[in-house]
N, C-alpha and C. Protein backbone atom coordinates (compact mmCIF):
# COMPACT_ATOMS: atom_id res chain seq x y z
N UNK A 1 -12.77 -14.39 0.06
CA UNK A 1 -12.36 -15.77 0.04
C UNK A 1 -12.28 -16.28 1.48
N UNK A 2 -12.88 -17.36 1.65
CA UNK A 2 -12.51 -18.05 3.27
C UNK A 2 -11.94 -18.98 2.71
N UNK A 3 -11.23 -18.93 4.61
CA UNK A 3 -10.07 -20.32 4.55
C UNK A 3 -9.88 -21.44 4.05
N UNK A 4 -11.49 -22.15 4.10
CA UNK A 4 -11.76 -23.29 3.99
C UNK A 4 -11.98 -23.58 2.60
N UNK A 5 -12.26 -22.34 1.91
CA UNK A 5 -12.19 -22.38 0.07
C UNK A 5 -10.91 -22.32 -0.31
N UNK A 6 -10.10 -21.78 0.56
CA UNK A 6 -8.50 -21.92 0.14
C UNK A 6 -8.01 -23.23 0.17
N UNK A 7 -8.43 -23.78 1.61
CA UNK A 7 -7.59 -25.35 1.80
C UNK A 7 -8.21 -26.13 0.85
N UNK A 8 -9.67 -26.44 0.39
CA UNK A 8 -9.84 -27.33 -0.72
C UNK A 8 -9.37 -27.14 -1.81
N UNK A 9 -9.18 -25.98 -2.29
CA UNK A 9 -9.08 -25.59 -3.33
C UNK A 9 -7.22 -26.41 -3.34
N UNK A 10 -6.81 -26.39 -2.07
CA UNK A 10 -5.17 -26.62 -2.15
C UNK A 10 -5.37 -28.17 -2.00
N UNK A 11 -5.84 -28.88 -1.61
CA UNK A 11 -6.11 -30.01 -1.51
C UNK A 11 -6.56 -30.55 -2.88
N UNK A 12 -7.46 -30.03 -3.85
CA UNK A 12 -7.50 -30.47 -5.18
C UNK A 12 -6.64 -30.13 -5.93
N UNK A 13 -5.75 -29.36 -6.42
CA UNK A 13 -4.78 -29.16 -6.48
C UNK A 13 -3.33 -30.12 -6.74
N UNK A 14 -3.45 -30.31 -4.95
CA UNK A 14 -2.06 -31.08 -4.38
C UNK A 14 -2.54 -32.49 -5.69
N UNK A 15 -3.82 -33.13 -5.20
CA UNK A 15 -3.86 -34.29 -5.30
C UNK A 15 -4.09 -34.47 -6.71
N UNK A 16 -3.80 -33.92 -7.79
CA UNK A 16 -3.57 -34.20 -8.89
C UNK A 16 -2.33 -33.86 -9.19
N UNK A 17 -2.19 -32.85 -8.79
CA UNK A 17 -0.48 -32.59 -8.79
C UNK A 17 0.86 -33.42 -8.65
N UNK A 18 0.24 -33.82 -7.86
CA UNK A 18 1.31 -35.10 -6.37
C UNK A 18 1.69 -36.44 -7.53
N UNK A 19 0.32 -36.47 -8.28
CA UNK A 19 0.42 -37.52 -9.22
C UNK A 19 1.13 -37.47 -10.24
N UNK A 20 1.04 -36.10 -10.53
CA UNK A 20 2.46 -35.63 -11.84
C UNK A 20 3.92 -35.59 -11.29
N UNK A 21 3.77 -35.18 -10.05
CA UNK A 21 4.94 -35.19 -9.79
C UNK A 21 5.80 -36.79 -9.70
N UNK A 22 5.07 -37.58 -9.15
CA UNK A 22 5.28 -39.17 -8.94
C UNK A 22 5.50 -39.50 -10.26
N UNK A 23 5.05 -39.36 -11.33
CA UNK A 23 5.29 -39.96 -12.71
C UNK A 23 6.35 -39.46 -13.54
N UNK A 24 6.55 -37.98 -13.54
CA UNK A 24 7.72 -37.24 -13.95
C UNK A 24 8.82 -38.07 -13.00
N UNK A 25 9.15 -38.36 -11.65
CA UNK A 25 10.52 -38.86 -11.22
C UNK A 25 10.46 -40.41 -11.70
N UNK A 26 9.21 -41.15 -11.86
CA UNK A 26 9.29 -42.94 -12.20
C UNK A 26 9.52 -42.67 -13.29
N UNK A 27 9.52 -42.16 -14.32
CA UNK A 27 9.33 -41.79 -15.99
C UNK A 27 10.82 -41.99 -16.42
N UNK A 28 11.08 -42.54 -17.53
CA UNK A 28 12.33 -42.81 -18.04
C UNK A 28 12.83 -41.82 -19.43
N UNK A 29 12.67 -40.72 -19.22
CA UNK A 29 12.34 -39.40 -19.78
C UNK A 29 11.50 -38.98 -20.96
N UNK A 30 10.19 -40.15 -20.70
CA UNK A 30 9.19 -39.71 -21.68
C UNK A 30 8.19 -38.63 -20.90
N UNK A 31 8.28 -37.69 -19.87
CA UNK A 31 7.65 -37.39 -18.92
C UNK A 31 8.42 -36.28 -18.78
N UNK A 32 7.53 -34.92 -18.65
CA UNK A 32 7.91 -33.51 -18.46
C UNK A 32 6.66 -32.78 -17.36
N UNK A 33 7.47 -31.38 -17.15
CA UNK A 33 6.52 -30.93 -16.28
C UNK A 33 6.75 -29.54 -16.27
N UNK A 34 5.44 -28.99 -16.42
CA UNK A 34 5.46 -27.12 -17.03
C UNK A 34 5.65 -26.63 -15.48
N UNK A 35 6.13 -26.22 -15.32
CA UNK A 35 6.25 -24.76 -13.96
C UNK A 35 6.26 -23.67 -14.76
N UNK A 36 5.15 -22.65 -14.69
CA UNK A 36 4.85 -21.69 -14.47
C UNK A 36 3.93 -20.74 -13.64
N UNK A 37 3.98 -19.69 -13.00
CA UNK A 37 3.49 -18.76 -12.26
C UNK A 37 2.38 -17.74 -12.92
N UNK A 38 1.64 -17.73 -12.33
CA UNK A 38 0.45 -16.44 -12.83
C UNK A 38 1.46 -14.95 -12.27
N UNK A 39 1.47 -14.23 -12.95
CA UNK A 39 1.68 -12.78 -12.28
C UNK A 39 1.48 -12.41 -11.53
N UNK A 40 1.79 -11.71 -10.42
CA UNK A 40 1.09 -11.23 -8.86
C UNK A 40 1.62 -9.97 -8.36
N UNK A 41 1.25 -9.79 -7.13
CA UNK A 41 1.90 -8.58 -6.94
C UNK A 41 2.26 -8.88 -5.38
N UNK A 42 3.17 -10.06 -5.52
CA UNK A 42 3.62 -10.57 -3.68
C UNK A 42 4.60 -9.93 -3.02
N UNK A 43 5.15 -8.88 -4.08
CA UNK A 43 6.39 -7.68 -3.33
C UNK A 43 5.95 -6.50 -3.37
N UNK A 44 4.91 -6.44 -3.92
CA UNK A 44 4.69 -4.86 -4.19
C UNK A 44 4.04 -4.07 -2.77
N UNK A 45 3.42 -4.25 -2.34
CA UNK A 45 3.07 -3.77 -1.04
C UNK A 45 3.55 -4.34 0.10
N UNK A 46 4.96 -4.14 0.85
CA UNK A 46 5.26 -5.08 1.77
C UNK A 46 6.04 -4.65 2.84
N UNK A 47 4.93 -2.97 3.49
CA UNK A 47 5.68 -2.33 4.56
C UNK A 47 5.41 -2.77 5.70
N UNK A 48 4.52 -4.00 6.13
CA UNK A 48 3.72 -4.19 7.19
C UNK A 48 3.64 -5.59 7.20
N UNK A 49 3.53 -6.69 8.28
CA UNK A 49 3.60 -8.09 8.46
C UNK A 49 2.18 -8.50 7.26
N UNK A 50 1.00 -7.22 7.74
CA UNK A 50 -0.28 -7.70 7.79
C UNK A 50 -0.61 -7.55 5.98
N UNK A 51 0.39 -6.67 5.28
CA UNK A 51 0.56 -6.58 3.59
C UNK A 51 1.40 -7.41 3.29
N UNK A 52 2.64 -8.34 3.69
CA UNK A 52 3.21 -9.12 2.95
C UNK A 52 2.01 -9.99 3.52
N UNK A 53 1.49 -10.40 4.47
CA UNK A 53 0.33 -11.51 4.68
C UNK A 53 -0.33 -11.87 4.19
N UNK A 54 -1.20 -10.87 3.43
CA UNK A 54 -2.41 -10.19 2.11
C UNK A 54 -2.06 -10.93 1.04
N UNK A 55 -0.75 -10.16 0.62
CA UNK A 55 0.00 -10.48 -0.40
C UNK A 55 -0.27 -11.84 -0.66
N UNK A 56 0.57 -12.14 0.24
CA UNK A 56 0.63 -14.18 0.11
C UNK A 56 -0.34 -14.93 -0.18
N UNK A 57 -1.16 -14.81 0.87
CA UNK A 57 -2.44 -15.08 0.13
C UNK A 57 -3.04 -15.15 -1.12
N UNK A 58 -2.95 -13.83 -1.46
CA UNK A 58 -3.56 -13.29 -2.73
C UNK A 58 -3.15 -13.99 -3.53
N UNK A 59 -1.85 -14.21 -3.47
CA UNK A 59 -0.82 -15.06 -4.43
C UNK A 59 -1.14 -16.16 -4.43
N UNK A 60 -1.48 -16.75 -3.49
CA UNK A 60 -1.52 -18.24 -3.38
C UNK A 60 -2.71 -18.31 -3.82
N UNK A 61 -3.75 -18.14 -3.66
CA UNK A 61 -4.92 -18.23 -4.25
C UNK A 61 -5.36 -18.03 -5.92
N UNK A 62 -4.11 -16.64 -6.42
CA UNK A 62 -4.28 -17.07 -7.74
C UNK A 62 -3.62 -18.24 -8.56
N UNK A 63 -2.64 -18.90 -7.64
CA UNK A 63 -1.53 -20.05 -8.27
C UNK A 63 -2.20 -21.31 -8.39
N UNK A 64 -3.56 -21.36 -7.46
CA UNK A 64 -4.09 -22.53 -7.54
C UNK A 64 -5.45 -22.29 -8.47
N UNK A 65 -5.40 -20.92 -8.88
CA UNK A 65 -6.84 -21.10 -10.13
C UNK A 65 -5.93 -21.48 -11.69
N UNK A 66 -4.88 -21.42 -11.48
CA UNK A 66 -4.33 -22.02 -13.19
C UNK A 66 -4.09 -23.16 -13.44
N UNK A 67 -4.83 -23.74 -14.35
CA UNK A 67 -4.75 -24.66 -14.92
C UNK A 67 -3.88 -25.47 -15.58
N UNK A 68 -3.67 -24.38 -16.20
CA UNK A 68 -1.89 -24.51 -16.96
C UNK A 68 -0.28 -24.95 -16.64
N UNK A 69 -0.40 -24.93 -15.29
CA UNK A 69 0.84 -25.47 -14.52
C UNK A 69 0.89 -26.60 -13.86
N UNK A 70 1.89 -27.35 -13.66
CA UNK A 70 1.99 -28.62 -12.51
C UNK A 70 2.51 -28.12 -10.98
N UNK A 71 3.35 -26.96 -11.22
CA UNK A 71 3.95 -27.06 -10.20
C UNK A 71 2.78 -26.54 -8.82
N UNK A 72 2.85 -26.73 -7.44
CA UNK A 72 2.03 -26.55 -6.55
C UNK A 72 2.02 -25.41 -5.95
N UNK A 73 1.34 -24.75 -5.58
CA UNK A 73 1.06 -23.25 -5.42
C UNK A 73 1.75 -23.20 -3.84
N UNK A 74 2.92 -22.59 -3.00
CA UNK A 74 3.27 -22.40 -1.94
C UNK A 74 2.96 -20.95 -1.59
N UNK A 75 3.12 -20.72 -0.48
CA UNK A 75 3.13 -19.74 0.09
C UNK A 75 4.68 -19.11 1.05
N UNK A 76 5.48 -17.88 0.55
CA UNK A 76 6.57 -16.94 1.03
C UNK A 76 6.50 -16.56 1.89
N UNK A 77 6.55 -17.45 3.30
CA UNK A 77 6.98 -16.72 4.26
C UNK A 77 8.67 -15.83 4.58
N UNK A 78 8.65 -14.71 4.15
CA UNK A 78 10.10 -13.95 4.46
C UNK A 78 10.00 -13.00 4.82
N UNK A 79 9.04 -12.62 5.78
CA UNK A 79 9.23 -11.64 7.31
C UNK A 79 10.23 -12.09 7.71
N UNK A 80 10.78 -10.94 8.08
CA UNK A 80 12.19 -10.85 9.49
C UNK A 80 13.09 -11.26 8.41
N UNK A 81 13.49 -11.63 7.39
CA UNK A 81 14.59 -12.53 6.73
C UNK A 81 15.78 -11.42 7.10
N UNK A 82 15.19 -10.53 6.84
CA UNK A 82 15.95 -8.93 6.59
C UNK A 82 17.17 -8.72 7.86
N UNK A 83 16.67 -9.48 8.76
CA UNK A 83 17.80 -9.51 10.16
C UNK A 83 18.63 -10.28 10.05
N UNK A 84 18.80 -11.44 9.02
CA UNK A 84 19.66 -12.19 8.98
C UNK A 84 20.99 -11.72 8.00
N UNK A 85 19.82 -11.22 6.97
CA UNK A 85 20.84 -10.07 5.86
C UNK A 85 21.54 -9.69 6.74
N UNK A 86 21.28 -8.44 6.99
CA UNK A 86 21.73 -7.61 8.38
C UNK A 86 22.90 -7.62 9.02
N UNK A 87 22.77 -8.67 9.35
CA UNK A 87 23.70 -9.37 10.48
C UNK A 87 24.82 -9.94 9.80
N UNK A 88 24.96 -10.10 8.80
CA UNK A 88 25.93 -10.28 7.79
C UNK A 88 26.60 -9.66 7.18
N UNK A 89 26.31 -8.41 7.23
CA UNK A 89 26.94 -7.05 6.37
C UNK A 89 26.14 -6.65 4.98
């Protein structure tokens, strides 16, 4: 997959999306909106910056081939989060 098949792919996407989302908040509750996730595997390999990186990707790329959902496919950045834990007890 290259980048540039990722960003359109997120760009067609957004821009039908964006439109559900705008109508679900103007909507006077005749208007709903499915969130659901494809399955992935965005924790399962995640000893290394460059495997949660993969991961994400991977993820993100399958969130924007389903059809079936409104909600918009993001990407988990939570490297380092683990120091903040940490630091907290």
């Amino acid at each position: 997959m290259e980048i540039q098949q990722l960003i359109d792919r997120y760009e067609q996407r957004r821009e039908v999306r964006e439109q559900k989302f705008w109508d679900f908040f103007r909507a006077d509750g005749g208007s709903f909106l499915i969130v659901q996730h494809p399955p992935g595997n965005i924790w399962t390999a995640c000893n290394s910056v460059d495997d949660v990186c993969r991961n994400n990707i991977e993820y993100f790329w399958d969130c924007l081939q389903v059809d079936w959902t409104d909600d918009l496919a993001f990407l988990s950045p939570w490297v380092g989060t683990g120091v903040y834990a940490n630091a907290f007890g």
